[in-house]
N, C-alpha and C. Protein backbone atom coordinates (compact mmCIF):
# COMPACT_ATOMS: atom_id res chain seq x y z
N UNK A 1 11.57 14.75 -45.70
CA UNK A 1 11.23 14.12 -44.43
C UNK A 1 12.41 14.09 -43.46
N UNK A 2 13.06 14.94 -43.60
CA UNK A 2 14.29 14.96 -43.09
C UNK A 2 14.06 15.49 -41.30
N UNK A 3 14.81 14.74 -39.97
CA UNK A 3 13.91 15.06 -39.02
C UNK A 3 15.04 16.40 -38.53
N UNK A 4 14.76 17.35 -38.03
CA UNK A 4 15.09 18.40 -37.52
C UNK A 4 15.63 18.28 -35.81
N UNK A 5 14.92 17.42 -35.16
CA UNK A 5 14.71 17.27 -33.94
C UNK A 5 14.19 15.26 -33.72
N UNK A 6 15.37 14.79 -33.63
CA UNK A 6 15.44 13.59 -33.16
C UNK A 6 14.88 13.24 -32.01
N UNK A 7 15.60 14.06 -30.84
CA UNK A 7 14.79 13.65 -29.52
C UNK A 7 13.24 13.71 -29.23
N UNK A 8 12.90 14.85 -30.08
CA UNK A 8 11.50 14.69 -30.27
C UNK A 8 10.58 13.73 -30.56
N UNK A 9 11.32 13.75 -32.10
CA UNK A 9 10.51 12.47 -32.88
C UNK A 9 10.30 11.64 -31.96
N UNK A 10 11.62 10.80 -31.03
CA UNK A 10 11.37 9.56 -30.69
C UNK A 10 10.64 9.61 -28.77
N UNK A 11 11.15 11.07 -28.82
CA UNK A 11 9.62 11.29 -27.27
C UNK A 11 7.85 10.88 -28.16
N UNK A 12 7.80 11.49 -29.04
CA UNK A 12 6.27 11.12 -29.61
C UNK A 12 6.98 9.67 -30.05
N UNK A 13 7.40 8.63 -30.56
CA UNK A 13 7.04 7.56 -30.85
C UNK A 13 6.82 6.70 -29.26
N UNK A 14 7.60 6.89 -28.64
CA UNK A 14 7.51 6.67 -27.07
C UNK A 14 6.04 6.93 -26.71
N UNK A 15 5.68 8.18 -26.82
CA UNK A 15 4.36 8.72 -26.28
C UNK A 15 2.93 7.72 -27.14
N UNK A 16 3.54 7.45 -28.27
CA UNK A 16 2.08 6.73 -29.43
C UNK A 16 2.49 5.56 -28.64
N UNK A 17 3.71 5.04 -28.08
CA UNK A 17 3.30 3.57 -27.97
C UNK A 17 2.58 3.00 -26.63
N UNK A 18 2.86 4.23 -25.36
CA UNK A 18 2.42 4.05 -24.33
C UNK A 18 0.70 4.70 -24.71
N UNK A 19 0.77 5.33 -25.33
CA UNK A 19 -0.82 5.84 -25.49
C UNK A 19 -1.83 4.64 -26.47
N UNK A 20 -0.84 4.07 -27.27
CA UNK A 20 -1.22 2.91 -27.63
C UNK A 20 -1.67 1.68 -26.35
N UNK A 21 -0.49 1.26 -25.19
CA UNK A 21 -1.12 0.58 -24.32
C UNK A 21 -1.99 1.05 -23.78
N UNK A 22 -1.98 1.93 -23.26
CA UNK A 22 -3.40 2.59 -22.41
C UNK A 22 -4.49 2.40 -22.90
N UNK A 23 -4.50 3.08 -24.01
CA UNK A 23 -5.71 2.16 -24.95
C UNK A 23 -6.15 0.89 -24.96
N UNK A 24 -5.18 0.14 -24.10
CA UNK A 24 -5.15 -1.14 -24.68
C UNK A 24 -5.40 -1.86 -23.73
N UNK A 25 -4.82 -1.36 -22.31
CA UNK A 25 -4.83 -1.87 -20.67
C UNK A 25 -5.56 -0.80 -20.10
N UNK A 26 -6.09 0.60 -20.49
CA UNK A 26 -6.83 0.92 -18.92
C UNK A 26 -5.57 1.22 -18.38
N UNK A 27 -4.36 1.33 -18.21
CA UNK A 27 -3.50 2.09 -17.21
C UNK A 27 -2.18 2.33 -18.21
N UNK A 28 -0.84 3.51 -17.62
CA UNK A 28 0.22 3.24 -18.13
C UNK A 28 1.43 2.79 -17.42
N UNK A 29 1.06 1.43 -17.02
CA UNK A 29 1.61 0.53 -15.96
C UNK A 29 2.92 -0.40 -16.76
N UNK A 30 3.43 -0.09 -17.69
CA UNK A 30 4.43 -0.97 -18.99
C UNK A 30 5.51 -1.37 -17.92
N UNK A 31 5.11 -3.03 -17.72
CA UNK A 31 6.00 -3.62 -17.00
C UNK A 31 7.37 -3.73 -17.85
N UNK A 32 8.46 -4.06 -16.87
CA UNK A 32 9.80 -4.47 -18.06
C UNK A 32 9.68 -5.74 -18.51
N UNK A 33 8.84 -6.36 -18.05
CA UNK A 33 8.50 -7.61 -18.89
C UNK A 33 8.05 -7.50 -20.18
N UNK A 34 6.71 -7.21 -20.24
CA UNK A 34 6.00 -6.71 -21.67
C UNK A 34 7.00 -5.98 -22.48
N UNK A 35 7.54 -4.87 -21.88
CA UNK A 35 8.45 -3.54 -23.40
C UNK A 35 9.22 -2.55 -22.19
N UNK A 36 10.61 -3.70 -22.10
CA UNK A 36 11.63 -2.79 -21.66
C UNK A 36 12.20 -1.81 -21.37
N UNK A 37 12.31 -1.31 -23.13
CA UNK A 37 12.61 -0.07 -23.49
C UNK A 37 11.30 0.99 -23.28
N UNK A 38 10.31 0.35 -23.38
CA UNK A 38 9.13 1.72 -22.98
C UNK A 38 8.83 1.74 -21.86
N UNK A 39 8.98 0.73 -20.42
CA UNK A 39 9.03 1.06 -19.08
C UNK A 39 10.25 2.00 -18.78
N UNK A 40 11.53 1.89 -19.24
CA UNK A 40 12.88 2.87 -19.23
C UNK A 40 11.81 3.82 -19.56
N UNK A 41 11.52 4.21 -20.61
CA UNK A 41 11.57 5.75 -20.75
C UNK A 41 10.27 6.17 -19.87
N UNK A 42 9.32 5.39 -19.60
CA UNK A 42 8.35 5.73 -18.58
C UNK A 42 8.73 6.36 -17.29
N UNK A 43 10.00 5.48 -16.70
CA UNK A 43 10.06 6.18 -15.85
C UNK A 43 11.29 7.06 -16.17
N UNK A 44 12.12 7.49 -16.90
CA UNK A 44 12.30 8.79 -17.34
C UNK A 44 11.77 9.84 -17.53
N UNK A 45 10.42 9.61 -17.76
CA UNK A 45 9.84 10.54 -17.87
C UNK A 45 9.27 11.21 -16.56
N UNK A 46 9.00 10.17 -15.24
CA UNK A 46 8.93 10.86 -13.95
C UNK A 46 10.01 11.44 -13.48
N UNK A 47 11.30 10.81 -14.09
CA UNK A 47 12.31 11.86 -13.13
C UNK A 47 12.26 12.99 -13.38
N UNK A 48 12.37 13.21 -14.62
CA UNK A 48 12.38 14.80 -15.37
C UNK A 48 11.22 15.50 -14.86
N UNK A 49 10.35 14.57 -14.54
CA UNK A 49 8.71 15.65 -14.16
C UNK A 49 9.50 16.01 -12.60
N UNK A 50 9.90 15.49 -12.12
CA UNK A 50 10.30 15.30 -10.23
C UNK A 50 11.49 16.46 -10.65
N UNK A 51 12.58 16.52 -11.68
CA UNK A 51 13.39 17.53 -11.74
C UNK A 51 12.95 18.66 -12.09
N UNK A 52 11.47 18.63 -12.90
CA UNK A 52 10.69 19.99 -12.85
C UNK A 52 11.67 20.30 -14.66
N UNK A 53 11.77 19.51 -15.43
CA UNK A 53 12.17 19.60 -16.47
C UNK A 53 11.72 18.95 -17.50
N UNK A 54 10.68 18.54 -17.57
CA UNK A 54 9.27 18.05 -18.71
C UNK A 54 8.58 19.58 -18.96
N UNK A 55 8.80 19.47 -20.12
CA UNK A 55 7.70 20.53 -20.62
C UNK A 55 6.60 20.65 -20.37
N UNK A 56 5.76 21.29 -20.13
CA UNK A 56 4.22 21.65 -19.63
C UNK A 56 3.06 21.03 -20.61
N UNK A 57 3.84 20.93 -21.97
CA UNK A 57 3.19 20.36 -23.37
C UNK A 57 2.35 18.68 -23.05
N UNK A 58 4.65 18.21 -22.52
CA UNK A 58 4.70 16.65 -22.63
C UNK A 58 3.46 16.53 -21.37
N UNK A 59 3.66 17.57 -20.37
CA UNK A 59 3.20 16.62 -19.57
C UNK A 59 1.22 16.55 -19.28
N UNK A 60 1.16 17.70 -19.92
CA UNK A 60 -0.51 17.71 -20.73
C UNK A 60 -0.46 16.65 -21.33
N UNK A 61 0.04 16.28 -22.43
CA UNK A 61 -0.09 14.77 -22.75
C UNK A 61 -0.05 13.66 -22.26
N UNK A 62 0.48 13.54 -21.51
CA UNK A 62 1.17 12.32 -20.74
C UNK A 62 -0.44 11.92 -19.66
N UNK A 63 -0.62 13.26 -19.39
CA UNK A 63 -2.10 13.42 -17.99
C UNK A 63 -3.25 12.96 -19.04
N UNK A 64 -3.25 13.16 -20.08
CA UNK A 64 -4.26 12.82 -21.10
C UNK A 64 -4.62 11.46 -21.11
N UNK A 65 -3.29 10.65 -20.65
CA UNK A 65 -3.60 9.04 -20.72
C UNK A 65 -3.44 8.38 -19.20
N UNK A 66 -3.86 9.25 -18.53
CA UNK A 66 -3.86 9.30 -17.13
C UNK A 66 -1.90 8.26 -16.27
N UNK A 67 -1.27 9.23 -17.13
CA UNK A 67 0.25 8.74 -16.90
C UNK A 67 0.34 8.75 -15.08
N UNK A 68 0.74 7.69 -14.87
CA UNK A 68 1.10 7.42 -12.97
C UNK A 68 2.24 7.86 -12.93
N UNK A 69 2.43 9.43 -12.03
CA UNK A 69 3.27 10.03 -12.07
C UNK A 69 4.38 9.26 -10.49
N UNK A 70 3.26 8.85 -9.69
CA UNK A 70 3.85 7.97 -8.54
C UNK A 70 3.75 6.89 -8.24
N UNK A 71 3.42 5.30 -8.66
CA UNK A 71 3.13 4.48 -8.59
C UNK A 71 3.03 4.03 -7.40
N UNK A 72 3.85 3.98 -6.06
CA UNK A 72 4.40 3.51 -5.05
C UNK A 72 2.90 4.60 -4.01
N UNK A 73 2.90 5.60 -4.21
CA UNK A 73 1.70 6.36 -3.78
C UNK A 73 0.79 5.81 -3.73
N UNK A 74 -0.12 5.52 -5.41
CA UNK A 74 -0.97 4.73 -5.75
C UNK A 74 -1.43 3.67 -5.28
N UNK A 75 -0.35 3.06 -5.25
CA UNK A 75 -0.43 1.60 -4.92
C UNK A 75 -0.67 1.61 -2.82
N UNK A 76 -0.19 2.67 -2.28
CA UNK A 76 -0.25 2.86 -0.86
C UNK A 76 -1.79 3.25 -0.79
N UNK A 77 -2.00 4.39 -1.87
CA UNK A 77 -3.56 4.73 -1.21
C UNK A 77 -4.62 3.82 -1.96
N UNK A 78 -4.59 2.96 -2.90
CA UNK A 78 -5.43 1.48 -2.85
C UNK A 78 -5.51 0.58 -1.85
N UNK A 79 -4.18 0.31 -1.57
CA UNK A 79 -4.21 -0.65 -0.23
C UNK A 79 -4.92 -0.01 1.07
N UNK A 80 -4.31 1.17 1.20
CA UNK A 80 -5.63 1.70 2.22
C UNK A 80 -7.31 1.91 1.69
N UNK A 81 -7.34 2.15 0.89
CA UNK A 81 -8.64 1.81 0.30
C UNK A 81 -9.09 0.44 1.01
N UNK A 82 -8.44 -0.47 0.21
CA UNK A 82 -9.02 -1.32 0.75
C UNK A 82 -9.24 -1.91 2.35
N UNK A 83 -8.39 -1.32 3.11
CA UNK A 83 -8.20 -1.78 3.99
C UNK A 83 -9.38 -1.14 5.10
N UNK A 84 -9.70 0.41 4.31
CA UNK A 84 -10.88 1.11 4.70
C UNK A 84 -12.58 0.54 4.63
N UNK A 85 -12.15 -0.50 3.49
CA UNK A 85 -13.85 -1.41 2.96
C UNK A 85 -13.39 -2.34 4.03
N UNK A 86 -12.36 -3.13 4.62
CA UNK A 86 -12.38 -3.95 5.14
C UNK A 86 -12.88 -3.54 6.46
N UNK A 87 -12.63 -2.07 7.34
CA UNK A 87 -12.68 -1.96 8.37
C UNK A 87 -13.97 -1.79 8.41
N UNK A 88 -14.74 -1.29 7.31
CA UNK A 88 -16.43 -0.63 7.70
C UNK A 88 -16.88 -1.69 7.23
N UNK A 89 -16.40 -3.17 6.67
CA UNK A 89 -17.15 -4.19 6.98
C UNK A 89 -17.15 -5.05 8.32
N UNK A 90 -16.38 -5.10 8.73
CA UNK A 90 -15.77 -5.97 10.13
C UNK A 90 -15.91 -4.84 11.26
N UNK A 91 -15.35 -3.64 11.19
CA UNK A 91 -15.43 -2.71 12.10
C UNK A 91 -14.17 -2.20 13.31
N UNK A 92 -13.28 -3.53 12.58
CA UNK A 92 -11.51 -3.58 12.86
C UNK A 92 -10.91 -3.40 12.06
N UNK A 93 -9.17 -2.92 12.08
CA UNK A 93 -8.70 -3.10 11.06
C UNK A 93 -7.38 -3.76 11.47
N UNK A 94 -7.90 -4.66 12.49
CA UNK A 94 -6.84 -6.06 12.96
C UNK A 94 -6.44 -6.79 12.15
N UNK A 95 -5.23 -6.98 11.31
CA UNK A 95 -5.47 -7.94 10.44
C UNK A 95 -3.70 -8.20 10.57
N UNK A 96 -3.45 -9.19 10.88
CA UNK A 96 -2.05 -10.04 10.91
C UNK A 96 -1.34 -9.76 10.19
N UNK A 97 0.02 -9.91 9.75
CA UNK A 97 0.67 -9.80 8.97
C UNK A 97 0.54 -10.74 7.81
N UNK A 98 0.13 -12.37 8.77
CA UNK A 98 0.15 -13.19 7.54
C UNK A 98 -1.32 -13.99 6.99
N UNK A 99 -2.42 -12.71 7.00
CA UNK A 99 -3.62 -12.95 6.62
C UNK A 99 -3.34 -12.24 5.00
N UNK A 100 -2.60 -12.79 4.18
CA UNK A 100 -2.81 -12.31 2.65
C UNK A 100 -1.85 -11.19 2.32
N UNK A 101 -2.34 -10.78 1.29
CA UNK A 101 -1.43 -8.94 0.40
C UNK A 101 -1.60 -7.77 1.38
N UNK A 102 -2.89 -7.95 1.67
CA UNK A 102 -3.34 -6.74 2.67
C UNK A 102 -3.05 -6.75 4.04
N UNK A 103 -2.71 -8.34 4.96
CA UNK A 103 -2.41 -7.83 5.80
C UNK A 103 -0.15 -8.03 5.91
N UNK A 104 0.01 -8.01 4.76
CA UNK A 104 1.49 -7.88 4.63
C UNK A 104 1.52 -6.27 4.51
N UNK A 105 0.95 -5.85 3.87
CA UNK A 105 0.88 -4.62 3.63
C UNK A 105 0.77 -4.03 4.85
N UNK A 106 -0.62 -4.18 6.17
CA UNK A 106 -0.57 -3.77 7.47
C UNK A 106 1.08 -3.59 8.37
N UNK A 107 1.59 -4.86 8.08
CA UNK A 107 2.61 -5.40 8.92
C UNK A 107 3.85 -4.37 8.40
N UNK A 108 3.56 -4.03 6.64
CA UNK A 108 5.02 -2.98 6.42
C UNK A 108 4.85 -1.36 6.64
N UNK A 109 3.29 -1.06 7.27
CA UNK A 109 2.70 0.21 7.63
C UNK A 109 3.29 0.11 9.18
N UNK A 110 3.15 -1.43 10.03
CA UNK A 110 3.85 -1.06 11.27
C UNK A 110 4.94 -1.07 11.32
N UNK A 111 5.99 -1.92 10.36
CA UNK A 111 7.24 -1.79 10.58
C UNK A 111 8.35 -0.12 10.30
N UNK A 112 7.26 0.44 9.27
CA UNK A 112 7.51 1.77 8.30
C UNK A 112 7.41 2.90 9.65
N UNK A 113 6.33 2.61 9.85
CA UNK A 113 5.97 3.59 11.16
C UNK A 113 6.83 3.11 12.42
N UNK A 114 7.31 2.32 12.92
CA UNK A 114 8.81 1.74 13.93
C UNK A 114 9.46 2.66 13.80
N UNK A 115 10.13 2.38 12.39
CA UNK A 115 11.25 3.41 12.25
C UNK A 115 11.14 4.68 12.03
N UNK A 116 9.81 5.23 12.21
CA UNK A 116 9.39 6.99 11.75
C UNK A 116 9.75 7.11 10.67
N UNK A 117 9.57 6.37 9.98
CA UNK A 117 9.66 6.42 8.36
C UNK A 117 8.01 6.57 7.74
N UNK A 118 6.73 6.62 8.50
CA UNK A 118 5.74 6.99 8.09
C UNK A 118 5.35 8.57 8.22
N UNK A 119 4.82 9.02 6.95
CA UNK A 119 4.79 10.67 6.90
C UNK A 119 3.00 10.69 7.85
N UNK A 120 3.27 11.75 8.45
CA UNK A 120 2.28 12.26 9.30
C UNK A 120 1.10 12.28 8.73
N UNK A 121 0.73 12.09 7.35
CA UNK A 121 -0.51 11.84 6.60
C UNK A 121 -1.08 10.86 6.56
N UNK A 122 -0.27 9.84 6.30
CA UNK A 122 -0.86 8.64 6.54
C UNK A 122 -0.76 7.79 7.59
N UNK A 123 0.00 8.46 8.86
CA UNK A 123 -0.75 8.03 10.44
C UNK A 123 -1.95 8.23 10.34
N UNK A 124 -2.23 9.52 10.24
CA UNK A 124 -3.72 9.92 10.22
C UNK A 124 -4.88 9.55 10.00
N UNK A 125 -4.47 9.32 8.35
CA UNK A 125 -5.42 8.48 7.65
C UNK A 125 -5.57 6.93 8.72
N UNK A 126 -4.31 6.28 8.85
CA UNK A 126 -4.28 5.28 9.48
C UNK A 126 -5.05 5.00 11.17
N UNK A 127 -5.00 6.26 11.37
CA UNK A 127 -5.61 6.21 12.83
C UNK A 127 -6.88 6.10 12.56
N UNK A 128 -7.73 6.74 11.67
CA UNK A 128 -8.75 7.07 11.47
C UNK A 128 -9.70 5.59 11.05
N UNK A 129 -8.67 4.76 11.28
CA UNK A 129 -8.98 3.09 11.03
C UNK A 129 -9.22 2.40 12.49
N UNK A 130 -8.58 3.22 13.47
CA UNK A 130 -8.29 2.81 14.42
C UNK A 130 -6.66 1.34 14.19
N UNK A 131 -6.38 1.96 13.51
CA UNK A 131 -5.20 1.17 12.95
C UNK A 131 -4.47 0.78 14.40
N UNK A 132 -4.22 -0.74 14.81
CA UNK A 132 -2.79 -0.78 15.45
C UNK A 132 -1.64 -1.10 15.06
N UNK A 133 -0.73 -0.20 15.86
CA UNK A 133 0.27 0.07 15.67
C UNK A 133 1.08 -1.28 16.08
N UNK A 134 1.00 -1.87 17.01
CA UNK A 134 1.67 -3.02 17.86
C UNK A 134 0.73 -4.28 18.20
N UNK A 135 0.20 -5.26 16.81
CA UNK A 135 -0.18 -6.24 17.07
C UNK A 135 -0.25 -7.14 18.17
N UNK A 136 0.81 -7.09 18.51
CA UNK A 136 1.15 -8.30 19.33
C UNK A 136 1.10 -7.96 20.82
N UNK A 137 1.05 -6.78 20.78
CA UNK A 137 1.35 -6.23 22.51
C UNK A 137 -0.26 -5.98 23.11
N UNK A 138 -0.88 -5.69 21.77
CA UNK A 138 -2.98 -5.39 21.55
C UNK A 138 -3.36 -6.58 22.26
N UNK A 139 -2.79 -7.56 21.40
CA UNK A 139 -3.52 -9.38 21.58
C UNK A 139 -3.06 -9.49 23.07
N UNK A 140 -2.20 -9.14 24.16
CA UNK A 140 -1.66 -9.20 24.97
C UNK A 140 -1.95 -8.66 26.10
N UNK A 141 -2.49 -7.21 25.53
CA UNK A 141 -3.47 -6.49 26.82
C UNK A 141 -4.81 -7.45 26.80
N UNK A 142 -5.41 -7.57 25.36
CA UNK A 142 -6.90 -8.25 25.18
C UNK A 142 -6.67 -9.59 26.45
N UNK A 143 -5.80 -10.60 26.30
CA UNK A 143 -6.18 -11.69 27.14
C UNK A 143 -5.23 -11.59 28.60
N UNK A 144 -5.07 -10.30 29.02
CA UNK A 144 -4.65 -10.21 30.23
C UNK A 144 -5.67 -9.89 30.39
N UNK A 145 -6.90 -8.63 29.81
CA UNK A 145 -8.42 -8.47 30.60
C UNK A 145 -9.29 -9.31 30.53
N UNK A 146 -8.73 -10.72 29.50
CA UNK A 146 -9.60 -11.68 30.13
C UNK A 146 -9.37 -12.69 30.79
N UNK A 147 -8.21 -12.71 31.19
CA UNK A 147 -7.62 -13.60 32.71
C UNK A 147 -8.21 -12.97 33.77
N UNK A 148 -8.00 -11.31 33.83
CA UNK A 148 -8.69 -10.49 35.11
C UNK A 148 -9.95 -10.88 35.34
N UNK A 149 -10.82 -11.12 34.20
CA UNK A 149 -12.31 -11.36 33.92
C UNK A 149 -12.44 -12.91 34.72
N UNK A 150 -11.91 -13.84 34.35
CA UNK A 150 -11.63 -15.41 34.13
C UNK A 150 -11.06 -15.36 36.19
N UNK A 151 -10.05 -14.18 36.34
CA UNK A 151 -9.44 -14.65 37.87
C UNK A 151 -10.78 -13.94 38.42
N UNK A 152 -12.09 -13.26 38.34
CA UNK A 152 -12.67 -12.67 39.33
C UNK A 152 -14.04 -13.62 39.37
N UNK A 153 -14.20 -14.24 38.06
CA UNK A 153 -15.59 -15.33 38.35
C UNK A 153 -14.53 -16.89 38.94
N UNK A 154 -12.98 -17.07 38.59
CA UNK A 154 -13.65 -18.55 39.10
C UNK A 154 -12.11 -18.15 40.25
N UNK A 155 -11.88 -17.22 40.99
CA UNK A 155 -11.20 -16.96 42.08
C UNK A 155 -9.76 -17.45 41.68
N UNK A 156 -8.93 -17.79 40.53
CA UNK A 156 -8.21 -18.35 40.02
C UNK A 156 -7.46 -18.42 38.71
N UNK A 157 -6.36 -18.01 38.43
CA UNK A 157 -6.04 -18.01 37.38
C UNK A 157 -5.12 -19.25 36.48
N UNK A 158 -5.72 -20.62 37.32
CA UNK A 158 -5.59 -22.07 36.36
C UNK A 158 -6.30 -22.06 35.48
N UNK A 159 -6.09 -21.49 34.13
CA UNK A 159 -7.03 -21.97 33.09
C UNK A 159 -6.46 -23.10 32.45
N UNK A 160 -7.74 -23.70 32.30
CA UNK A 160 -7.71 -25.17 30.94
C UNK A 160 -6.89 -24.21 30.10
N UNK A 161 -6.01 -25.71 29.58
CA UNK A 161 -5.09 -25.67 28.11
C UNK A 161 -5.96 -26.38 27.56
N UNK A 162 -6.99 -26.30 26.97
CA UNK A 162 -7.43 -26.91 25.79
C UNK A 162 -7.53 -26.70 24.29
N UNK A 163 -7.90 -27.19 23.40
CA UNK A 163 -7.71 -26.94 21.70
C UNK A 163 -8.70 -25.83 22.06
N UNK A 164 -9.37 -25.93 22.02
CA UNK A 164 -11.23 -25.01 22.12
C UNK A 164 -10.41 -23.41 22.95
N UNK A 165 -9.55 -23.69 23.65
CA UNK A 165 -9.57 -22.25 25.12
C UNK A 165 -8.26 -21.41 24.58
N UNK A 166 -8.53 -20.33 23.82
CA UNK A 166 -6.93 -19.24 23.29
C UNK A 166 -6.76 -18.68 24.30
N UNK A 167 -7.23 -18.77 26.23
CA UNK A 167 -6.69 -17.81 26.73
C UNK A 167 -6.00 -18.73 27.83
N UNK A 168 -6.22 -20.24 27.92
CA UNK A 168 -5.44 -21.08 28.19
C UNK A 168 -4.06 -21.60 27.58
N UNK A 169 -4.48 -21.26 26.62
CA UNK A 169 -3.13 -21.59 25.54
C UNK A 169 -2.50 -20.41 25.68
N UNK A 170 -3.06 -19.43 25.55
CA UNK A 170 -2.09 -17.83 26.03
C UNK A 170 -1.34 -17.55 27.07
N UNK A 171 -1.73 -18.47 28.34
CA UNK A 171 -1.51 -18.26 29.47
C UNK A 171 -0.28 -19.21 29.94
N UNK A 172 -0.76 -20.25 28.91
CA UNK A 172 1.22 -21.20 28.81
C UNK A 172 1.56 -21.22 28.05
């Protein structure tokens, strides 16, 4: 029983234990909380795929247990997922920065896209939401056309400050 090939052996004990979680969770998501040492080699194993130096073998295997070769991807095109059910329910995809996960998530798609740090794919996708880009400047045109609206029926642009009136309160 003598092993010939060490690094091997312990790539397959690596491979049984994450194929073991998968089995076990539905994903191969091995936080460093749960098993340290098998999130390390997890993502070892994407660099080497990204250096184009995983064997074609490992990485047939690895796809077998539906291994997340990009997590950070994943996790971008869920959140647009969802953000896509949100828009074809409501029919906006206005959503604040500090309305929850999803609209923090909005707020780091506008800050990402500020700095042209968003790839031209997922503007796209994002437009296709009618996504805005500049919250705050949107809310800003919206109740200047309804001051215009507000100055042409009552000849005046004193609006009530009241609890009940957001374009009185907008307006001081």
């Amino acid at each position: 029983n003598f092993s010939w090939d060490q690094t091997q052996e312990q790539w397959n004990k690596n491979y049984a234990k994450l194929k073991e979680y998968f089995l076990r969770e539905g994903n191969t998501l091995v936080s460093q909380s749960k098993d340290s040492s098998l999130a390390s080699w997890r993502i070892s194993q994407r660099k080497l795929y990204k250096k184009g130096t995983l064997s074609k073998e490992k990485i047939n295997l690895l796809e077998k247990i539906n291994f997340d070769w990009d997590p950070k991807e994943d996790q971008w095109n869920d959140n647009y997922k969802e953000l896509k059910e949100f828009f074809i329910i409501h029919g906006h995809s206005s959503i604040k920065n500090k309305q929850g996960y999803l609209g923090a998530w909005v707020g780091t798609q506008r800050y990402v896209y500020k700095k042209g740090k968003l790839s031209q794919e997922k503007i796209d996708l994002l437009k296709k939401l009618n996504f805005e880009w500049d919250f705050i400047e949107n809310r800003w045109y919206e109740n200047y056309e309804k001051l215009k609206e507000f100055y042409l029926q009552e000849g005046h642009t004193d609006v009530p400050q009241r609890k009940d009136n957001s374009l009185g309160k907008w307006c001081s």
